[in-house]
Protein backbone atom coordinates (compact mmCIF):
# COMPACT_ATOMS: atom_id res chain seq x y z
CA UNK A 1 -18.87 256.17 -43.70
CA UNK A 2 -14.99 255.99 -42.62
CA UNK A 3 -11.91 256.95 -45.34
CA UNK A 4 -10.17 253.60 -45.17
CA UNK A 5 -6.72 253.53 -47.03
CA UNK A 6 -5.83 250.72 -49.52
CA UNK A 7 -4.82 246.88 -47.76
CA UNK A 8 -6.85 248.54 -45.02
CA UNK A 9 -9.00 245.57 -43.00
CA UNK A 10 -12.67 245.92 -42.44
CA UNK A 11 -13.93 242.83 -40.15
CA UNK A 12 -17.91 242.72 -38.90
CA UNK A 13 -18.81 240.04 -36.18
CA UNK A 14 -22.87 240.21 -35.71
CA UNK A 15 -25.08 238.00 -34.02
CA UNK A 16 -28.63 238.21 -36.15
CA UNK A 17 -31.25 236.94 -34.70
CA UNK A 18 -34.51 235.84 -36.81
CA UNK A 19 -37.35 234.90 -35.21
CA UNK A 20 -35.40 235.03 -31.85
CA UNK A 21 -32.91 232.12 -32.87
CA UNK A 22 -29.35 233.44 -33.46
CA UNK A 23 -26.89 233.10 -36.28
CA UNK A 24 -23.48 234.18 -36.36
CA UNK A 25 -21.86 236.33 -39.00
CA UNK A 26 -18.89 237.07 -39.86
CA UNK A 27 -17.00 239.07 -42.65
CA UNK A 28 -13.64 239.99 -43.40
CA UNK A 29 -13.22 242.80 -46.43
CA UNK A 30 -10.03 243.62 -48.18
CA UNK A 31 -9.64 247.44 -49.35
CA UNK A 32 -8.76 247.76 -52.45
CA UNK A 33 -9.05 251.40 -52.82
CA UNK A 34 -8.49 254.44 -50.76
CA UNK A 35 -11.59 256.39 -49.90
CA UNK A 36 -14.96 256.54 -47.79
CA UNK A 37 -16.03 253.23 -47.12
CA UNK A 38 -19.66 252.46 -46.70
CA UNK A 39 -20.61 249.83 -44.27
CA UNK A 40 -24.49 248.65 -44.38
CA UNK A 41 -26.68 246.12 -43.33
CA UNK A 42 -29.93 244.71 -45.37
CA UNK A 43 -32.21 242.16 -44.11
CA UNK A 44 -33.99 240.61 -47.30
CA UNK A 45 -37.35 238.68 -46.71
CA UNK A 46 -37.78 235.39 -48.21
CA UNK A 47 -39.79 234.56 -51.07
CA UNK A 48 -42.42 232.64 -48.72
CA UNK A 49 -42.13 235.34 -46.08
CA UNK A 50 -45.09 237.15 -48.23
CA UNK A 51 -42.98 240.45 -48.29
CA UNK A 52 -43.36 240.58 -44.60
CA UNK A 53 -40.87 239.63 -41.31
CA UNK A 54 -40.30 239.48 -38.43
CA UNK A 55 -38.11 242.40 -36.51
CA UNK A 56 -34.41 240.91 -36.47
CA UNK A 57 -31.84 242.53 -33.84
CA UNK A 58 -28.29 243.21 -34.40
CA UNK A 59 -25.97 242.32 -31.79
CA UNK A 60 -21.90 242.90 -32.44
CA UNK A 61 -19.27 245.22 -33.61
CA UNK A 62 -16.90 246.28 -36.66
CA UNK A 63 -13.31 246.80 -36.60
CA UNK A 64 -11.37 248.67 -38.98
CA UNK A 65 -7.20 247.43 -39.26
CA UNK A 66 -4.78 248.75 -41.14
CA UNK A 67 -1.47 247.02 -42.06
CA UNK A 68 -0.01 248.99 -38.62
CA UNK A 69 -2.48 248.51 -36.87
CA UNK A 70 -6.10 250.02 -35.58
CA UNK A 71 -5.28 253.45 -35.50
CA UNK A 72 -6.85 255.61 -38.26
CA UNK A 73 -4.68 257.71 -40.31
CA UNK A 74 -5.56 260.80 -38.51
CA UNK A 75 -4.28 259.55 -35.25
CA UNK A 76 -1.08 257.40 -36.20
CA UNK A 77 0.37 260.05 -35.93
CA UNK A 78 0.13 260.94 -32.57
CA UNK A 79 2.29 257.39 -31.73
CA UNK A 80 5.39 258.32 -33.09
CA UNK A 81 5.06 262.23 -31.49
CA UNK A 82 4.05 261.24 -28.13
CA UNK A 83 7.38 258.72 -28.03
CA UNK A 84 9.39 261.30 -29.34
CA UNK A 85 8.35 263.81 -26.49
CA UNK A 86 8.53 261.60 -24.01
CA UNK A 87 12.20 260.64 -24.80
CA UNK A 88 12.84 264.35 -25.55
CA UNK A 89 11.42 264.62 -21.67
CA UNK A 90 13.58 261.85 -20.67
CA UNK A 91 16.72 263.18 -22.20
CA UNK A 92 16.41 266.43 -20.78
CA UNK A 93 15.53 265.57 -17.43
CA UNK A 94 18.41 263.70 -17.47
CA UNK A 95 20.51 266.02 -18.22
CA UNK A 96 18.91 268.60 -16.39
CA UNK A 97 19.65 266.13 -12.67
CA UNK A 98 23.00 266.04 -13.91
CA UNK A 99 23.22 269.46 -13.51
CA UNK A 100 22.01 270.27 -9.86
CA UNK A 101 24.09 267.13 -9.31
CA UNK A 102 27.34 269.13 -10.29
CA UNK A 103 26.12 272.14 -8.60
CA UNK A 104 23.97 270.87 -5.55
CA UNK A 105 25.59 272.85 -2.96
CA UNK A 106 23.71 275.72 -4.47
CA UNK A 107 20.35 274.02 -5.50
CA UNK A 108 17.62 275.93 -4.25
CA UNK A 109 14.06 274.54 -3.63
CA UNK A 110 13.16 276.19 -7.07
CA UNK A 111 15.28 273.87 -9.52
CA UNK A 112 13.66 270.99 -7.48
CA UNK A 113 10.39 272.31 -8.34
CA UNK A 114 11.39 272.48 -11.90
CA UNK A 115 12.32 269.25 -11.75
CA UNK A 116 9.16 267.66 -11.04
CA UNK A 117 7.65 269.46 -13.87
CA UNK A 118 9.86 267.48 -15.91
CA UNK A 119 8.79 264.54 -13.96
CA UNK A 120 5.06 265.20 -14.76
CA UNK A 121 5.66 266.22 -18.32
CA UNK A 122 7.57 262.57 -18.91
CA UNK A 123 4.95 260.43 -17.18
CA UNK A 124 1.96 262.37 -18.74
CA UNK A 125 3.61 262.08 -22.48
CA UNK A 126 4.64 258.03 -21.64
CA UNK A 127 1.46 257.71 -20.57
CA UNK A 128 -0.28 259.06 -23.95
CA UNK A 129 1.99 256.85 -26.04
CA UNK A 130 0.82 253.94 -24.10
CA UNK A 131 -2.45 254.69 -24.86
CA UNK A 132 -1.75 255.23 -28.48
CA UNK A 133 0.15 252.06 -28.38
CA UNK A 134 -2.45 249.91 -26.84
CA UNK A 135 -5.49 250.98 -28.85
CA UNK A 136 -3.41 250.73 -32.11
CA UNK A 137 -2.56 247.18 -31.00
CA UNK A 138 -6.06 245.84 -30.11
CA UNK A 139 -8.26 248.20 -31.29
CA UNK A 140 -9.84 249.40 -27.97
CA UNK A 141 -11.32 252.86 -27.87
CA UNK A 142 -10.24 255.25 -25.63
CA UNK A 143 -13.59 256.64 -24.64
CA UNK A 144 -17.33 255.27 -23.88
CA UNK A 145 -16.26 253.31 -21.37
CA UNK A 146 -13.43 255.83 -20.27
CA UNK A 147 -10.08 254.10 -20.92
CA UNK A 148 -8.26 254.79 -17.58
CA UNK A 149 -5.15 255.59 -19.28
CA UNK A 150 -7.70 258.82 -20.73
CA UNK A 151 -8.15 259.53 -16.90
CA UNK A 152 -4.61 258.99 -15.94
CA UNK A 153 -3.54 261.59 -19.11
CA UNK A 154 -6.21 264.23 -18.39
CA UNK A 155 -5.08 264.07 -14.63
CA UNK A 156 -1.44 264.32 -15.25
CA UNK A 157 -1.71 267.27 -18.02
CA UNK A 158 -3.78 268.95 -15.70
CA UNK A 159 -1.76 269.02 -12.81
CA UNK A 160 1.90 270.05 -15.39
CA UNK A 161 -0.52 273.05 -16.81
CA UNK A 162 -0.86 274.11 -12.78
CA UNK A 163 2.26 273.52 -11.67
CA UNK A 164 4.08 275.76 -14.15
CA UNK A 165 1.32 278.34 -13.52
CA UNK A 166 2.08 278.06 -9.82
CA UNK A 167 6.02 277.79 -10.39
CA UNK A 168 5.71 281.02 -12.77
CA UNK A 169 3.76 282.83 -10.03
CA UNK A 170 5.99 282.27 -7.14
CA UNK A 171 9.00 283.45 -9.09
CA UNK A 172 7.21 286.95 -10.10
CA UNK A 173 6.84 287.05 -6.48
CA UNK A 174 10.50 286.47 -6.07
CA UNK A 175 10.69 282.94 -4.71
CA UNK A 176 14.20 281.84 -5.53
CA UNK A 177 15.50 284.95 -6.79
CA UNK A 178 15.30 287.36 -3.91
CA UNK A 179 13.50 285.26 -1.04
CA UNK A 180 14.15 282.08 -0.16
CA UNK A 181 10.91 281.76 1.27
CA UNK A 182 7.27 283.44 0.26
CA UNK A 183 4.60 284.78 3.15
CA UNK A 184 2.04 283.23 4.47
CA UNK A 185 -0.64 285.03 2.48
CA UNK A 186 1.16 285.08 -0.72
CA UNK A 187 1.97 281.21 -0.44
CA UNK A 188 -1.43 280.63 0.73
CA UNK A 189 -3.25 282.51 -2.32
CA UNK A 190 -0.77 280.59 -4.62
CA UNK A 191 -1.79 277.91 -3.41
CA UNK A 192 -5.85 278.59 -3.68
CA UNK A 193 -5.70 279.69 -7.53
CA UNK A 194 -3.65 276.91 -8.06
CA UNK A 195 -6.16 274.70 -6.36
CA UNK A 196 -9.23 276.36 -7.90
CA UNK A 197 -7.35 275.91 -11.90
CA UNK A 198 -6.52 272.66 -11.28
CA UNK A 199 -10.26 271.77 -10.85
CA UNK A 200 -11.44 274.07 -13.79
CA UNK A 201 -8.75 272.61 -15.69
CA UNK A 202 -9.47 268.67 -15.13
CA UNK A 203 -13.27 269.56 -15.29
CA UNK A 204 -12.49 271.80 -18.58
CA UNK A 205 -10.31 268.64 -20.24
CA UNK A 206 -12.92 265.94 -19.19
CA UNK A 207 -16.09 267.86 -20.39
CA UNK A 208 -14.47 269.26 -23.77
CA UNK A 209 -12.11 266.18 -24.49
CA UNK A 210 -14.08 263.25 -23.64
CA UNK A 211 -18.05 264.32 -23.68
CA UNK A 212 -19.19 265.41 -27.80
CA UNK A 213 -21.49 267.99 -25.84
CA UNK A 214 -20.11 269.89 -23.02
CA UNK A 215 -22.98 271.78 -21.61
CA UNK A 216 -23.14 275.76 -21.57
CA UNK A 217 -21.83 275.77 -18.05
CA UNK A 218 -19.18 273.75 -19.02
CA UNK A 219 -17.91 276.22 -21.38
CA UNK A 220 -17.81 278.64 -19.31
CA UNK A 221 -14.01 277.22 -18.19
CA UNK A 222 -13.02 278.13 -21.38
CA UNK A 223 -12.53 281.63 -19.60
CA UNK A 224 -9.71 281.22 -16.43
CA UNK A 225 -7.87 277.90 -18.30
């Protein structure tokens, strides 16, 4: 059962086979109202088939189009945010290099490291609307197989959440404020935690975001992300 909307598109392409010879099928249905639709296959014996058959296999798929496209209503949505904080990314970054341009005699390391959280934040958010943008256009899914714009997402939101940990961390130490540099053990054990949350994180995104079952141990990264 799926809520289809009305001048939604529901299209089946099957391959039946009876008594292992195959015959296509195909069907195209209008929506005429909006609500759950029901989509179900019956096989009906013939009069001189005695109330008996054979097994018959399905082989094929359904799609589901609306007048924008293959995205359901619950995740249109997401097409329109994702451009909007991308550009909102975009813009800012801009201005933001514009900026340390006007004042690069006194850019420190830190603003640069700022910087390329903006950088990650634009990519990652481009990279989600692409993904919106194909699957709404052809109707691919973005999991089971993986779409590697999923992988590409989960990487690059993983490694913004770390970074601005990281960044936040070396500033309470004083990087950029009152040192210009950190010690060797404090840059080090930045460096470790940010190592060890980057793995919970991606393995936290990919079990909870992509698998309907993460396993107990799997939940257990609920706790340091």
């Amino acid at each position: 059962p799926l809520l289809l909307c009305q001048k939604d598109y529901a299209t089946a392409n099957f391959t039946a086979h009876f008594y292992d010879v195959p015959s296509k099928i195909h069907v195209t249905h209008e929506v005429e109202r909006t609500g759950v639709e029901l989509v179900m296959l019956y096989v009906c014996p013939g009069d001189d088939a005695g109330g008996s058959m054979s097994p018959v296999r399905f082989d094929g798929s359904i799609a589901f189009r609306n007048p924008y496209g293959y995205l359901a209503a619950a995740t249109f949505g997401f097409l329109p945010y994702f451009a909007a904080l991308a550009a909102l990314y975009l813009v800012t970054g801009v201005a933001y290099c514009c900026v340390l341009a006007l004042n690069r005699a006194f850019v420190s390391r830190l603003q640069w490291l700022v910087l390329a959280i903006f950088v990650l934040g634009f990519v990652e958010t481009a990279a989600m609307f692409g993904l919106f943008a194909q699957i709404n256009a052809t109707g691919e899914t973005a999991c089971c197989p993986v779409h590697p714009l999923v992988v590409v997402t989960v990487v690059l939101n993983a490694l913004k959440r770390c970074g601005s940990r990281m960044l936040l961390l070396v500033v309470c130490f004083g990087f950029g404020v009152t040192k210009s540099t950190l010690p060797f053990t404090q840059g080090c054990s930045v460096f470790l935690l940010g190592a060890a949350y980057l793995a919970v994180a991606i393995n936290h995104d990919v079990q909870f975001e992509m698998s309907g079952t993460p396993s107990a141990a799997a939940k257990l990264t609920n706790v340091p992300v």
